[in-house]
PDB file of N, CA and C in Angstrom:
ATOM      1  N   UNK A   1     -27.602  23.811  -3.107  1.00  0.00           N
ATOM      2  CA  UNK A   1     -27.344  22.381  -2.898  1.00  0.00           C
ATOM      3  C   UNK A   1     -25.863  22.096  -3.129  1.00  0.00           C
ATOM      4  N   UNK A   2     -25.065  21.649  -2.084  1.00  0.00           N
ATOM      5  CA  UNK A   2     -24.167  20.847  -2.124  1.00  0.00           C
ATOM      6  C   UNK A   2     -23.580  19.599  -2.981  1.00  0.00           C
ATOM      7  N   UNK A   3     -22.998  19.491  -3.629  1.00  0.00           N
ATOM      8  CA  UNK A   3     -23.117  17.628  -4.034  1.00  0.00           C
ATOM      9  C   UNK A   3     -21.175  17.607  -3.643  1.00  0.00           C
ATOM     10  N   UNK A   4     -21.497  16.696  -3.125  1.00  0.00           N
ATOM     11  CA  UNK A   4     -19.938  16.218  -2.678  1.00  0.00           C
ATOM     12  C   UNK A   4     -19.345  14.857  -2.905  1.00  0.00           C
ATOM     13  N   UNK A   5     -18.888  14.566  -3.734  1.00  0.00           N
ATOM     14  CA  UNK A   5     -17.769  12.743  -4.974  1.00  0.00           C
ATOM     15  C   UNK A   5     -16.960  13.107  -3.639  1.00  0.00           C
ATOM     16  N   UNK A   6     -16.861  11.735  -2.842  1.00  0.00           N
ATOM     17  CA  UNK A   6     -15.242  11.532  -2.019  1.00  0.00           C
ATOM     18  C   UNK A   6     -15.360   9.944  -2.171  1.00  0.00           C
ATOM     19  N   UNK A   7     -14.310   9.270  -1.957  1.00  0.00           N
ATOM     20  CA  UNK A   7     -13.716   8.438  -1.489  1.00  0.00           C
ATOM     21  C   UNK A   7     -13.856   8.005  -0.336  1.00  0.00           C
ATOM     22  N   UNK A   8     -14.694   6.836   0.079  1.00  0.00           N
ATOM     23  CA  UNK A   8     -14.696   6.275   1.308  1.00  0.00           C
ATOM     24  C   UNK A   8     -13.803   5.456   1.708  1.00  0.00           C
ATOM     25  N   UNK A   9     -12.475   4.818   2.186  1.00  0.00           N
ATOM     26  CA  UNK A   9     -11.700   4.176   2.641  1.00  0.00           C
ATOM     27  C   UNK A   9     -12.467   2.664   3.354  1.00  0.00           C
ATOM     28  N   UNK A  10     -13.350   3.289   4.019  1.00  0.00           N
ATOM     29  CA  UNK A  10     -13.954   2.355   5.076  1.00  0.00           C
ATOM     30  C   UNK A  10     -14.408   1.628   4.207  1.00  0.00           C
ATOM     31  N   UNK A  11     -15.637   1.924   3.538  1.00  0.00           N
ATOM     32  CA  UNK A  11     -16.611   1.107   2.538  1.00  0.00           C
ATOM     33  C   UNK A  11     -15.545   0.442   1.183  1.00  0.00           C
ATOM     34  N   UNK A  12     -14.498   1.183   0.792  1.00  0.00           N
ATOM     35  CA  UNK A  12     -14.021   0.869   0.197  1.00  0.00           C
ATOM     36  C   UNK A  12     -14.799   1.299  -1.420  1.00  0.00           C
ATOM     37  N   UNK A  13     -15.653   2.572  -1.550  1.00  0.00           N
ATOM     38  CA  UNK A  13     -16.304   2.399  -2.474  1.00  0.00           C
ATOM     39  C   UNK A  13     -16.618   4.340  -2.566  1.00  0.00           C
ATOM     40  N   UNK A  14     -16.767   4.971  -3.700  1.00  0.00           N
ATOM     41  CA  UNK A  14     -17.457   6.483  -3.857  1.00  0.00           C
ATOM     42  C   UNK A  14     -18.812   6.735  -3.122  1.00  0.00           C
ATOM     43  N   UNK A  15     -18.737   7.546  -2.839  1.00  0.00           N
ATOM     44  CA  UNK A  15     -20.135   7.914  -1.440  1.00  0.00           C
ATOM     45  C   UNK A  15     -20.424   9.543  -2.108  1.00  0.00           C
ATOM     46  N   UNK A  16     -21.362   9.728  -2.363  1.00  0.00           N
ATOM     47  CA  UNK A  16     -22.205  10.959  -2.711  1.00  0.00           C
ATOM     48  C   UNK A  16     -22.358  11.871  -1.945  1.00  0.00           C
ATOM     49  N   UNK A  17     -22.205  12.400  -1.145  1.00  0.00           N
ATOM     50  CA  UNK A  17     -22.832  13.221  -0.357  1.00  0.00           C
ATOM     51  C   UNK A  17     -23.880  14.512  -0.373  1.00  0.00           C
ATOM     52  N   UNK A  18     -24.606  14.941  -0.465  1.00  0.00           N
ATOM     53  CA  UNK A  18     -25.607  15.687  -1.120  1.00  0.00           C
ATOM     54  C   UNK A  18     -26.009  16.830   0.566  1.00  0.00           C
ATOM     55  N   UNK A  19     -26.168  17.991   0.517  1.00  0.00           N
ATOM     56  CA  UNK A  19     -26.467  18.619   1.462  1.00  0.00           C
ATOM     57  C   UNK A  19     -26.927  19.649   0.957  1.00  0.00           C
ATOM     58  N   UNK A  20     -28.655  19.459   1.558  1.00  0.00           N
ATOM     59  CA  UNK A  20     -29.571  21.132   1.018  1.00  0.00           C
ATOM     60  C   UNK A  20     -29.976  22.105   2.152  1.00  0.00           C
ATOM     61  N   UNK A  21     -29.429  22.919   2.077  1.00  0.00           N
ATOM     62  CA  UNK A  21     -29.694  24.059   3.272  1.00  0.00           C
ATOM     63  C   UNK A  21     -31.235  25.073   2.472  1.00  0.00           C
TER      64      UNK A  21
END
C-alpha cells in the first residue's frame, strides 16, 4: 500500500492519496 501527503493547489487543502495494488 501506497499512502501519498501532497499538497493540492487547486483545492487549496492536503489530499491523501492511498493506492493498493
Amino acid at each position: 500500500r501506497l499512502e501519498l501527503k501532497k499538497y493540492d493547489p487547486v483545492v487549496r487543502q492536503h489530499v491523501v492519496f492511498r493506492e493498493e495494488r
